[in-house]
C-alpha atoms as a PDB file:
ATOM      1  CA  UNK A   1       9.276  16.589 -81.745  1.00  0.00           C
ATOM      2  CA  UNK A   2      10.215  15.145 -85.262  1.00  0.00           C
ATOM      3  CA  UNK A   3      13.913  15.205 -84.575  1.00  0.00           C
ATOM      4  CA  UNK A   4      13.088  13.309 -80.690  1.00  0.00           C
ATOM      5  CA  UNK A   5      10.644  10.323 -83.402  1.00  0.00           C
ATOM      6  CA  UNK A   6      13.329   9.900 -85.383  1.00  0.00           C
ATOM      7  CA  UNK A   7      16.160   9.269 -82.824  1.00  0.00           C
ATOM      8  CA  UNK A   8      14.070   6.983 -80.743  1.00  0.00           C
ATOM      9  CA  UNK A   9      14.394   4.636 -84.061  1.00  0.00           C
ATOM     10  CA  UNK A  10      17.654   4.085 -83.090  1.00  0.00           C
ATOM     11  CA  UNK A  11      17.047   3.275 -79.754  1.00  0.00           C
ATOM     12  CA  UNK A  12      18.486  -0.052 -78.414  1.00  0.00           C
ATOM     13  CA  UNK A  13      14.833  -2.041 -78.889  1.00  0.00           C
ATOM     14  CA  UNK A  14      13.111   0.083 -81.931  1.00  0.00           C
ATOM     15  CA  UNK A  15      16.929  -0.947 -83.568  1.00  0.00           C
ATOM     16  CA  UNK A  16      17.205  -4.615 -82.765  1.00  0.00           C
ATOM     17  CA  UNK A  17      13.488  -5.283 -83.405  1.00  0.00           C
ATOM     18  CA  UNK A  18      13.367  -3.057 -86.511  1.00  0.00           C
ATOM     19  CA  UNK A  19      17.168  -5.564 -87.830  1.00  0.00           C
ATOM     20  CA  UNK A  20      15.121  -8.691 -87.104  1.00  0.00           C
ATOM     21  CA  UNK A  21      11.646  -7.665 -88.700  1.00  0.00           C
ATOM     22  CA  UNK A  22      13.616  -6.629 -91.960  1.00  0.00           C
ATOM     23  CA  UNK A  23      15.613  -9.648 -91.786  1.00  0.00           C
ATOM     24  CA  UNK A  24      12.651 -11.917 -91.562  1.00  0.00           C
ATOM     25  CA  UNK A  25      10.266 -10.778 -94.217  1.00  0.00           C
ATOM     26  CA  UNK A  26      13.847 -10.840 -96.564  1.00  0.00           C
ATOM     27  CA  UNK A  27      14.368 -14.801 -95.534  1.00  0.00           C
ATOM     28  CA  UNK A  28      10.399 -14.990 -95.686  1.00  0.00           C
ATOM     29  CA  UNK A  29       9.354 -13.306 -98.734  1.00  0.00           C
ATOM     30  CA  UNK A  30      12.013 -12.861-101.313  1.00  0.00           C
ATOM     31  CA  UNK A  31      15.347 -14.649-102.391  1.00  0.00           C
ATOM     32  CA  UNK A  32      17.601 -12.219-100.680  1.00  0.00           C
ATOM     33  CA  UNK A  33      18.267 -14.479 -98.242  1.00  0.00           C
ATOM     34  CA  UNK A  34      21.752 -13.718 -97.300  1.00  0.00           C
ATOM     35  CA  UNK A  35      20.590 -10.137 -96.875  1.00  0.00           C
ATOM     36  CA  UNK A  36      17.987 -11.553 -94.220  1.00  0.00           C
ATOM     37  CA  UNK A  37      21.060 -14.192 -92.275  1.00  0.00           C
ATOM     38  CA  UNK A  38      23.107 -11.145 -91.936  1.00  0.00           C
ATOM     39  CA  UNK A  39      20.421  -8.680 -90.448  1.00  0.00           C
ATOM     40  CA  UNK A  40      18.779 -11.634 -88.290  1.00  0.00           C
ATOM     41  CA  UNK A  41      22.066 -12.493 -86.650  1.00  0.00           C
ATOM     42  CA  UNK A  42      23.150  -8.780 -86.287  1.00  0.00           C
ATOM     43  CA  UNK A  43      19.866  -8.063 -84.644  1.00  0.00           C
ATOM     44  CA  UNK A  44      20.067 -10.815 -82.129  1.00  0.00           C
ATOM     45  CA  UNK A  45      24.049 -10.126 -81.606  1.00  0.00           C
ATOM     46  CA  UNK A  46      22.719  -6.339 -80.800  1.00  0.00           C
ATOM     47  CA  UNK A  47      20.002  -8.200 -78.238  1.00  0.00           C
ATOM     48  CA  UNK A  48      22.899 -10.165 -76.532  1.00  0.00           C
ATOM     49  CA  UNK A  49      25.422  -7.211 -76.483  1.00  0.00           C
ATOM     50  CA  UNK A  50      23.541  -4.255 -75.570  1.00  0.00           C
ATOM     51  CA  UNK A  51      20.991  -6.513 -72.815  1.00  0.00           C
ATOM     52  CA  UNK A  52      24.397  -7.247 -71.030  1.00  0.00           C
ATOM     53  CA  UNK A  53      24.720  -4.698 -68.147  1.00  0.00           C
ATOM     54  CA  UNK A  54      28.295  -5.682 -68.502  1.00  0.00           C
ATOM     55  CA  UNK A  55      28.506  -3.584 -71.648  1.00  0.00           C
ATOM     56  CA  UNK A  56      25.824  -1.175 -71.566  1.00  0.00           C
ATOM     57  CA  UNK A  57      27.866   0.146 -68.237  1.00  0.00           C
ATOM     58  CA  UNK A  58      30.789   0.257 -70.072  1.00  0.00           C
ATOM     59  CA  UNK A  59      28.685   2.204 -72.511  1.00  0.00           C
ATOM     60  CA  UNK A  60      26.830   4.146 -69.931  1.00  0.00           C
ATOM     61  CA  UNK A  61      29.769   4.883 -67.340  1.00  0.00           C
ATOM     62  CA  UNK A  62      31.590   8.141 -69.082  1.00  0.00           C
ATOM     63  CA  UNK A  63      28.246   9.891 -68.970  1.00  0.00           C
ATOM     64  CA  UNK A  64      27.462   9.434 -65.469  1.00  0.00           C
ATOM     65  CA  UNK A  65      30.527   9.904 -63.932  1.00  0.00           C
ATOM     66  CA  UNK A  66      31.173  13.492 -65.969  1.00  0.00           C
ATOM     67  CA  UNK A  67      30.469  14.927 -62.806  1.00  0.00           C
ATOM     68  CA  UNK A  68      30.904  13.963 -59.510  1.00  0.00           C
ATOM     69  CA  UNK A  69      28.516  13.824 -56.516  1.00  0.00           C
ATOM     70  CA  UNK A  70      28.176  17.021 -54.727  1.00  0.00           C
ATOM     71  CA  UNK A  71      29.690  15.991 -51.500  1.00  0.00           C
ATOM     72  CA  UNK A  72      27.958  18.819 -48.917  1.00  0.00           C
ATOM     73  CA  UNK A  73      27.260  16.780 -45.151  1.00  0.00           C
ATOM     74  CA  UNK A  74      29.239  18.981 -42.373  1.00  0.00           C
ATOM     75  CA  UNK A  75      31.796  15.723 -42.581  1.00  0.00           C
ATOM     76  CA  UNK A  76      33.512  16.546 -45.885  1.00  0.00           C
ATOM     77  CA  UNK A  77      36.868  18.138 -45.731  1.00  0.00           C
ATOM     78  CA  UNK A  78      35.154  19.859 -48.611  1.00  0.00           C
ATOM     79  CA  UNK A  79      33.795  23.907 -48.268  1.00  0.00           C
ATOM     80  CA  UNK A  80      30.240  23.608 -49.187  1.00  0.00           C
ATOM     81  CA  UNK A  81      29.277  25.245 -52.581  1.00  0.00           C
ATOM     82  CA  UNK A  82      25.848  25.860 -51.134  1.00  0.00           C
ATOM     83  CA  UNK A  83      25.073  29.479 -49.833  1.00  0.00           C
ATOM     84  CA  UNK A  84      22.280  30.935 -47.963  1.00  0.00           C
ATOM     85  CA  UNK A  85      19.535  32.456 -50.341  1.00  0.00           C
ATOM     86  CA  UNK A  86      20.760  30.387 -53.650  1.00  0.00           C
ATOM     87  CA  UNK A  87      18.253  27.917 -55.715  1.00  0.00           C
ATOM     88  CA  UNK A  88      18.577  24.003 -56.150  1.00  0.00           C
ATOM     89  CA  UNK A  89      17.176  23.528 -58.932  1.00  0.00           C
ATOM     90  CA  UNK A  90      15.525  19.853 -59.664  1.00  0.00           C
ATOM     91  CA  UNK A  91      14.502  19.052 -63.321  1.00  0.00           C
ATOM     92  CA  UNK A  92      11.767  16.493 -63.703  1.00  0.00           C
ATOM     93  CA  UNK A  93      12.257  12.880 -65.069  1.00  0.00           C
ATOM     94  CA  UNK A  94       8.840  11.534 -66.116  1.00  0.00           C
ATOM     95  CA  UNK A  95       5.004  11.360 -64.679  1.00  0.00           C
ATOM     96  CA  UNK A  96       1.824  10.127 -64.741  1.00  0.00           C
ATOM     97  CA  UNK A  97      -1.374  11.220 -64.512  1.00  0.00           C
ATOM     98  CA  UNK A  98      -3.094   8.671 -63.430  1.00  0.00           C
ATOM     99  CA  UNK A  99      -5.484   9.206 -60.624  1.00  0.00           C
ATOM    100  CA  UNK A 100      -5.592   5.502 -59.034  1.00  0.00           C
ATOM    101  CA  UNK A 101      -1.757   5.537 -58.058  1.00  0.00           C
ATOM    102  CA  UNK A 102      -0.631   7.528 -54.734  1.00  0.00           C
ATOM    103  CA  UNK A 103       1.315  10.831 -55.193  1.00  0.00           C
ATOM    104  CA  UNK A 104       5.029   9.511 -55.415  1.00  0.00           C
ATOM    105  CA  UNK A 105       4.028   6.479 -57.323  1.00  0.00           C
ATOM    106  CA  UNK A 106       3.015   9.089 -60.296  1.00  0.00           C
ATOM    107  CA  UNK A 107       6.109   9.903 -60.054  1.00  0.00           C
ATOM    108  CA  UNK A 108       8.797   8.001 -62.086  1.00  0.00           C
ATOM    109  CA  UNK A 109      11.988   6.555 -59.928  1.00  0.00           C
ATOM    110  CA  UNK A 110      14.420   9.576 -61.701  1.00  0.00           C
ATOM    111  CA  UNK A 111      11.962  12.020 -60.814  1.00  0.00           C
ATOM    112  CA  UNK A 112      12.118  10.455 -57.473  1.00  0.00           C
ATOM    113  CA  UNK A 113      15.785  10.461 -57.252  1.00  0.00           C
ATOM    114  CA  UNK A 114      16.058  13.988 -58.191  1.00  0.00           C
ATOM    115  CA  UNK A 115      13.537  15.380 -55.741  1.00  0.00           C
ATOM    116  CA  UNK A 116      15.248  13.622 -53.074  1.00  0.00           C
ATOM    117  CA  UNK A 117      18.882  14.642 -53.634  1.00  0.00           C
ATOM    118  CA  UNK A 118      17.163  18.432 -54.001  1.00  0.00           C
ATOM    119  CA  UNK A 119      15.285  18.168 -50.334  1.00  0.00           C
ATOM    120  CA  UNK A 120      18.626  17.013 -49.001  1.00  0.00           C
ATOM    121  CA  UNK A 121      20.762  19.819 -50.119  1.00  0.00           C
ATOM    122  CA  UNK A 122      18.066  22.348 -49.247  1.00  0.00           C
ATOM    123  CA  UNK A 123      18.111  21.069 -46.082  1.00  0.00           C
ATOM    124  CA  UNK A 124      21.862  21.572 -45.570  1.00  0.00           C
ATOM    125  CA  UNK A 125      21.667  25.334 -45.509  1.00  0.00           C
ATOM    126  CA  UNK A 126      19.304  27.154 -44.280  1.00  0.00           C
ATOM    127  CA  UNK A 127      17.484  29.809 -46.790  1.00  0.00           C
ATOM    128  CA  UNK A 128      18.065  27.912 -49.618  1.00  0.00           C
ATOM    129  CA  UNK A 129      15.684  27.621 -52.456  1.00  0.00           C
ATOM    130  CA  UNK A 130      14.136  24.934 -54.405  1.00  0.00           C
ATOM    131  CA  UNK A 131      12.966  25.160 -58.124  1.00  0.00           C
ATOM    132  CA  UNK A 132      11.071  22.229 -59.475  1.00  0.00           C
ATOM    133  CA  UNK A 133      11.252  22.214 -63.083  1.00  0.00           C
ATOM    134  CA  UNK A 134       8.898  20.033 -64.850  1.00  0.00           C
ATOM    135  CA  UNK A 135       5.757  20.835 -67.744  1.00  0.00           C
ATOM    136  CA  UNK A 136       2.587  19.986 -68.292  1.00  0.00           C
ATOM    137  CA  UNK A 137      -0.114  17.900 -67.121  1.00  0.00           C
ATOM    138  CA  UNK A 138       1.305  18.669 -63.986  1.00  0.00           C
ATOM    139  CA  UNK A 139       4.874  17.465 -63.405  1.00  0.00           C
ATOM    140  CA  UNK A 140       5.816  20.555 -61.008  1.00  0.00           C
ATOM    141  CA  UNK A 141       2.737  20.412 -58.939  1.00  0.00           C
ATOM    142  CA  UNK A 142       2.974  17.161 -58.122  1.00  0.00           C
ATOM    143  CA  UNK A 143       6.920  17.610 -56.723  1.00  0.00           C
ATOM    144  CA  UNK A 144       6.061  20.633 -55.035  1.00  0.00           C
ATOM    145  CA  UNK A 145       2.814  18.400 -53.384  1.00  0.00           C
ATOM    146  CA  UNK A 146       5.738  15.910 -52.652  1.00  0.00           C
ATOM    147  CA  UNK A 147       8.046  17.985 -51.310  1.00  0.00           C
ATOM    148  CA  UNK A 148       5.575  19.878 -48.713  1.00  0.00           C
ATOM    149  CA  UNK A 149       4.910  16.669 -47.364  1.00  0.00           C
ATOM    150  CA  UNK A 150       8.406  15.875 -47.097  1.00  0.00           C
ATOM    151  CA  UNK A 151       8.956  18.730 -44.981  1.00  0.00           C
ATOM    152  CA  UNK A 152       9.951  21.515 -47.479  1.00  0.00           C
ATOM    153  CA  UNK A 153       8.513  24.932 -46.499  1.00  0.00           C
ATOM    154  CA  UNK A 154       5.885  26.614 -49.284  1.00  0.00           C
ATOM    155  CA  UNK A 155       7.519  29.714 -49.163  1.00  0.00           C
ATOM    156  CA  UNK A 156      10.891  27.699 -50.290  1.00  0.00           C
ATOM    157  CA  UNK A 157       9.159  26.055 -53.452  1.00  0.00           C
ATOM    158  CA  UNK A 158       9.425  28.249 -56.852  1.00  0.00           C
ATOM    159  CA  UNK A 159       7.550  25.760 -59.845  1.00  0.00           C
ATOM    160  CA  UNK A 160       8.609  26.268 -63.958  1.00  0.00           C
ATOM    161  CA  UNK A 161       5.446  24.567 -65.180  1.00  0.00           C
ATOM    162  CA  UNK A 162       5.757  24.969 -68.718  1.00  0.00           C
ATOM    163  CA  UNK A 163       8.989  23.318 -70.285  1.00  0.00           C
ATOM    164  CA  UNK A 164       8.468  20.407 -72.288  1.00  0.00           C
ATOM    165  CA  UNK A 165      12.301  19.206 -72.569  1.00  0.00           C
ATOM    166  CA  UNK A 166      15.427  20.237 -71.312  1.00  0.00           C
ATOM    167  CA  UNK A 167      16.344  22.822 -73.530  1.00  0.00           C
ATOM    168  CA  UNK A 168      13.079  24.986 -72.393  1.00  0.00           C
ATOM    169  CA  UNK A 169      13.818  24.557 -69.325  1.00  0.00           C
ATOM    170  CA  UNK A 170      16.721  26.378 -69.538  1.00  0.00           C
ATOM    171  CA  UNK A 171      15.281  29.173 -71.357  1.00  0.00           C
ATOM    172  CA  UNK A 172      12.329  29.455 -68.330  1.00  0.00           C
ATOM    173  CA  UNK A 173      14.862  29.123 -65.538  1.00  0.00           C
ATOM    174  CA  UNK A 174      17.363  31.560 -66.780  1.00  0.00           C
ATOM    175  CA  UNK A 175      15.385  34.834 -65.856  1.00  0.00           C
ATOM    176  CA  UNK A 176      14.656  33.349 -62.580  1.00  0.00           C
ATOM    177  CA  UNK A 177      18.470  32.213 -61.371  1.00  0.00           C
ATOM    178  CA  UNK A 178      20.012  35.081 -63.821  1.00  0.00           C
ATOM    179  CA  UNK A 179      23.873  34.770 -63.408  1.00  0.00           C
ATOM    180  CA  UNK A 180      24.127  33.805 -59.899  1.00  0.00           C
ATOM    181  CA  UNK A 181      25.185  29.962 -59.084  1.00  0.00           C
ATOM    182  CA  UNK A 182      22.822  27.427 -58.346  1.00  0.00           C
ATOM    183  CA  UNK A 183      22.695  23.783 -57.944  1.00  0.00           C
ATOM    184  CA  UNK A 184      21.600  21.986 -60.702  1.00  0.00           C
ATOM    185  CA  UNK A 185      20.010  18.412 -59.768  1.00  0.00           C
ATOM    186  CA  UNK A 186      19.329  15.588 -62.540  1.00  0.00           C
ATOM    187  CA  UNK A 187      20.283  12.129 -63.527  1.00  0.00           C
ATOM    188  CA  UNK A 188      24.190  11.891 -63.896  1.00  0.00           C
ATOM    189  CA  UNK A 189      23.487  10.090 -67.413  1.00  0.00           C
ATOM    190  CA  UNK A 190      21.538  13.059 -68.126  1.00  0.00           C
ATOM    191  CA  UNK A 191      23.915  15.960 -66.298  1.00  0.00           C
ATOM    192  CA  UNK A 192      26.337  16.299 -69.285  1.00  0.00           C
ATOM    193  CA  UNK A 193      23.740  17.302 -71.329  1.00  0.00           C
ATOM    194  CA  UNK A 194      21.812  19.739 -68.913  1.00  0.00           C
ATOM    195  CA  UNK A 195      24.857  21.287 -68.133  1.00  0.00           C
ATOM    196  CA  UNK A 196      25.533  22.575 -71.963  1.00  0.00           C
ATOM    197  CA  UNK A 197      22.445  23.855 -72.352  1.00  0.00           C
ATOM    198  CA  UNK A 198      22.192  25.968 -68.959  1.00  0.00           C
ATOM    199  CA  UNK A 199      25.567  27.019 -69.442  1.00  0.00           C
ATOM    200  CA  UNK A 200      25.119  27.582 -73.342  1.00  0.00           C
ATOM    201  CA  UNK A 201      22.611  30.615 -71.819  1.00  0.00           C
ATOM    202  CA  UNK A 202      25.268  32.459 -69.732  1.00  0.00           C
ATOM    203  CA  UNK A 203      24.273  30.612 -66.545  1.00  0.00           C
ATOM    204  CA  UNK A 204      26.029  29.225 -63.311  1.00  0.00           C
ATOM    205  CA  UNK A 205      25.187  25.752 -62.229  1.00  0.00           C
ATOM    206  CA  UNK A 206      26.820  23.833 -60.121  1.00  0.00           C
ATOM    207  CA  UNK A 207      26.459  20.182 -60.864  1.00  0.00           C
ATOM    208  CA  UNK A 208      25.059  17.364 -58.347  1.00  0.00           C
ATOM    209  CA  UNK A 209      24.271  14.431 -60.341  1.00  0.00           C
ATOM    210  CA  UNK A 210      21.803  11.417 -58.781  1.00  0.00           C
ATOM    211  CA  UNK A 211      20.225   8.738 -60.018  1.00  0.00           C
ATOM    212  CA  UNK A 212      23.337   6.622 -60.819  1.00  0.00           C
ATOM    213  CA  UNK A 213      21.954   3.509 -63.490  1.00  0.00           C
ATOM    214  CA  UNK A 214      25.872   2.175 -64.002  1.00  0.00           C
ATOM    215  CA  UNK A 215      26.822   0.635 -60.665  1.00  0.00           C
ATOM    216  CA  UNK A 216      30.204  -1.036 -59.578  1.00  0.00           C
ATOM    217  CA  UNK A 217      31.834  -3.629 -61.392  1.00  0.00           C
ATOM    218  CA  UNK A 218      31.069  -6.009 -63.813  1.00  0.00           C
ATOM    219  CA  UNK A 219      30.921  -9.513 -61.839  1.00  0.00           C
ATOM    220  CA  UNK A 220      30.762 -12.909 -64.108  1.00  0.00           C
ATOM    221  CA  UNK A 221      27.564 -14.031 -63.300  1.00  0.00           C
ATOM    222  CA  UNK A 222      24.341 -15.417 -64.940  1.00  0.00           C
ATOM    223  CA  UNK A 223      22.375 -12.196 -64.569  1.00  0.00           C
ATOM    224  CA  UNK A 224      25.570 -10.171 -66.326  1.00  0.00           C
ATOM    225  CA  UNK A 225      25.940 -12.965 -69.076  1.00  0.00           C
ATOM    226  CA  UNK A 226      22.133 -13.254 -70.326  1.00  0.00           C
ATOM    227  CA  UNK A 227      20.493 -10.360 -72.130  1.00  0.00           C
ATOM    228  CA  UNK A 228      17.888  -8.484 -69.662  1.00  0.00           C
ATOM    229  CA  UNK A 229      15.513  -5.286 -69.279  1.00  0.00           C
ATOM    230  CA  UNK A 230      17.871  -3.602 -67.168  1.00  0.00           C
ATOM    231  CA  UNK A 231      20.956  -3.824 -69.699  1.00  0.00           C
ATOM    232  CA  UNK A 232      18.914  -2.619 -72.560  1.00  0.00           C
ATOM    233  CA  UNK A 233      17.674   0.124 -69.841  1.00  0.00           C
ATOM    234  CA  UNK A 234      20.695   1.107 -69.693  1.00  0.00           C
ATOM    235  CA  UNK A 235      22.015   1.297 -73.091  1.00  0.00           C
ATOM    236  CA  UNK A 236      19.137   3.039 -74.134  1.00  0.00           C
ATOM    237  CA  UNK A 237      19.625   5.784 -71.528  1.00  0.00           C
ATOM    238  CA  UNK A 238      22.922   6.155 -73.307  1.00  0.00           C
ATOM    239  CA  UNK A 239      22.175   6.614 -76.751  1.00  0.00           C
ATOM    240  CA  UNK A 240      19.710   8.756 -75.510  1.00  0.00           C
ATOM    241  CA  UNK A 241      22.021  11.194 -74.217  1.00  0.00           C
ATOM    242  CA  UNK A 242      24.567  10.958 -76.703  1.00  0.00           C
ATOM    243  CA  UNK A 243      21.974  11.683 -79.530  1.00  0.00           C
ATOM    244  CA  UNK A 244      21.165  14.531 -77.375  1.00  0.00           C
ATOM    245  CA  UNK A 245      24.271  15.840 -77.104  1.00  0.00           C
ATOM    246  CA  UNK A 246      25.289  15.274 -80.656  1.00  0.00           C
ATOM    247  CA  UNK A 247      21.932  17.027 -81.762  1.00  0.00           C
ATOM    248  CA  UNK A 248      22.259  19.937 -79.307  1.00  0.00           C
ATOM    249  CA  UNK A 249      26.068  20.651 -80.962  1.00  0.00           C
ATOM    250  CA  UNK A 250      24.476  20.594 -84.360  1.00  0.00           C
ATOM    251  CA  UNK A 251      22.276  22.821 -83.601  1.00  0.00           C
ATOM    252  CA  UNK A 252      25.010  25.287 -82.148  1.00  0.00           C
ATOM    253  CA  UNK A 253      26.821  25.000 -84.947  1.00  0.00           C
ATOM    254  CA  UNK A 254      24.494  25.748 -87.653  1.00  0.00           C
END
C-alpha cells in the first residue's frame, strides 16, 4: 500500500501539479525565483507533452502491443489455443459500489472490456471455464451477476473474491488452474505485467490482451496538438505499468 502512495506521486497529474505548486510558492514567497521559472515552465511543458495523445501513445504503444490479440473465430488460419475443460481467466479493472447506478455501470469500462473478451472466448468452445478475479466489496460478484445475464451458464463461473492487486491474484488463482494453460484476459497496457507475475508462480497463461487505450496513428489535428484528459489518461496508464514492472523486478531480485 505504501509503495502503490508513493508511486502515484509520480503519476502524470500528482507530477505536473506537484512542479507547478513548488514553483509558485518559490516565485511567490522567497527570492529563489529562477528556481520557481524553471519548475513552472517544466511543469506546464510536462502538461503539454504528456496531455498529447500523440506522445503518450508513443509512450503507451510497447506495452500494449507486447502481446497480440488472441485471434480464436473458426475464420483464422490459426489452430485455436482454447481446449475443452480449460479456464479463461478475467482479472478485474475497477468498481463501484454504489447502489443508484445499474449493474454494468458499477463496473468500470476495463472491467467491462475484460468481461467481454472472456464471454467471447468461452463461448468459442464449448466446456470452457470462466474465472472472474476481482476482491472486495464485491468486484467478482458483480461480473459473475453480469455474466449470467449475458448468457454464461452458473455452473461455468468459478469467483477469486479476495485479491486486492495483481500479485494476489496470482497467488489465489494458482491452486485453482495449477500447471495446466489457461487464458489469461486483462488490459494489454496491463498484460506485460500480469503475465510476470502468473508466470513468476510456475503457471501457464496464454495471453489475450483487450482494452486497447493507444489506437492507430497519430493524425495532425487540434484534438492531438492541445493537451487533454485522454492523453494524460494515457500516459498515466503507462507509468503505471512501468512502475509496476520495475517494482515487481526489485522485488525478485532482492
Amino acid at each position: 500500500m505504501l509503495a502503490k502512495s508513493i508511486g502515484s506521486l509520480f503519476f502524470p497529474v500528482p507530477l505536473i501539479c506537484e512542479m507547478l505548486a513548488l514553483g509558485l510558492v518559490l516565485l511567490w514567497f522567497t527570492r529563489r525565483q529562477k528556481a520557481g521559472k524553471v519548475l513552472v515552465t517544466a511543469g506546464a511543458l510536462l502538461l503539454l507533452l504528456l496531455g498529447n495523445t500523440g506522445i503518450s501513445g508513443v509512450l503507451l504503444r510497447p506495452l500494449e502491443r507486447r502481446y497480440s490479440p488472441l485471434a480464436v473465430s473458426s475464420g483464422t488460419q490459426t489452430p485455436s489455443p482454447l481446449q475443452k475443460g480449460m479456464f479463461i481467466v478475467v482479472l478485474a479493472g475497477g468498481y463501484s459500489s454504489d447502489p443508484s447506478v445499474d449493474l454494468l455501470s458499477r463496473l468500470s469500462e476495463a472491467t467491462l472490456a475484460r468481461l467481454t473478451q472472456g464471454i467471447l472466448l468461452y463461448r468459442e468452445v464449448p466446456g470452457c471455464r470462466l474465472l472472474l478475479s476481482g476482491g472486495p466489496p464485491d468486484q467478482a460478484e458483480s461480473m459473475a451477476r453480469a455474466a449470467l445475464a449475458l448468457g454464461v451458464q452458473e455452473q461455468d463461473i468459478v469467483l477469486e473474491r479476495e485479491s486486492k492487486n495483481t500479485e494476489q491474484e496470482a497467488i489465489l488463482i494458482a491452486p485453482t488452474v495449477g500447471k495446466a494453460p489457461f487464458v489469461l484476459v486483462t488490459s494489454a497496457s496491463h498484460m506485460p505485467r500480469a503475465m510476470g507475475l502468473f508466470r513468476k508462480l510456475g503457471m501457464n497463461p496464454i495471453a489475450a490482451p483487450t482494452d486497447y487505450l493507444a489506437k492507430g496513428r497519430m493524425r495532425l489535428e487540434p484534438d492531438n496538438v492541445f493537451p487533454g484528459y485522454y492523453g494524460l489518461y494515457e500516459s498515466e496508464r503507462a507509468v503505471y505499468e512501468c512502475l509496476g514492472i520495475t517494482w515487481e523486478t526489485l522485488n525478485h531480485e532482492m
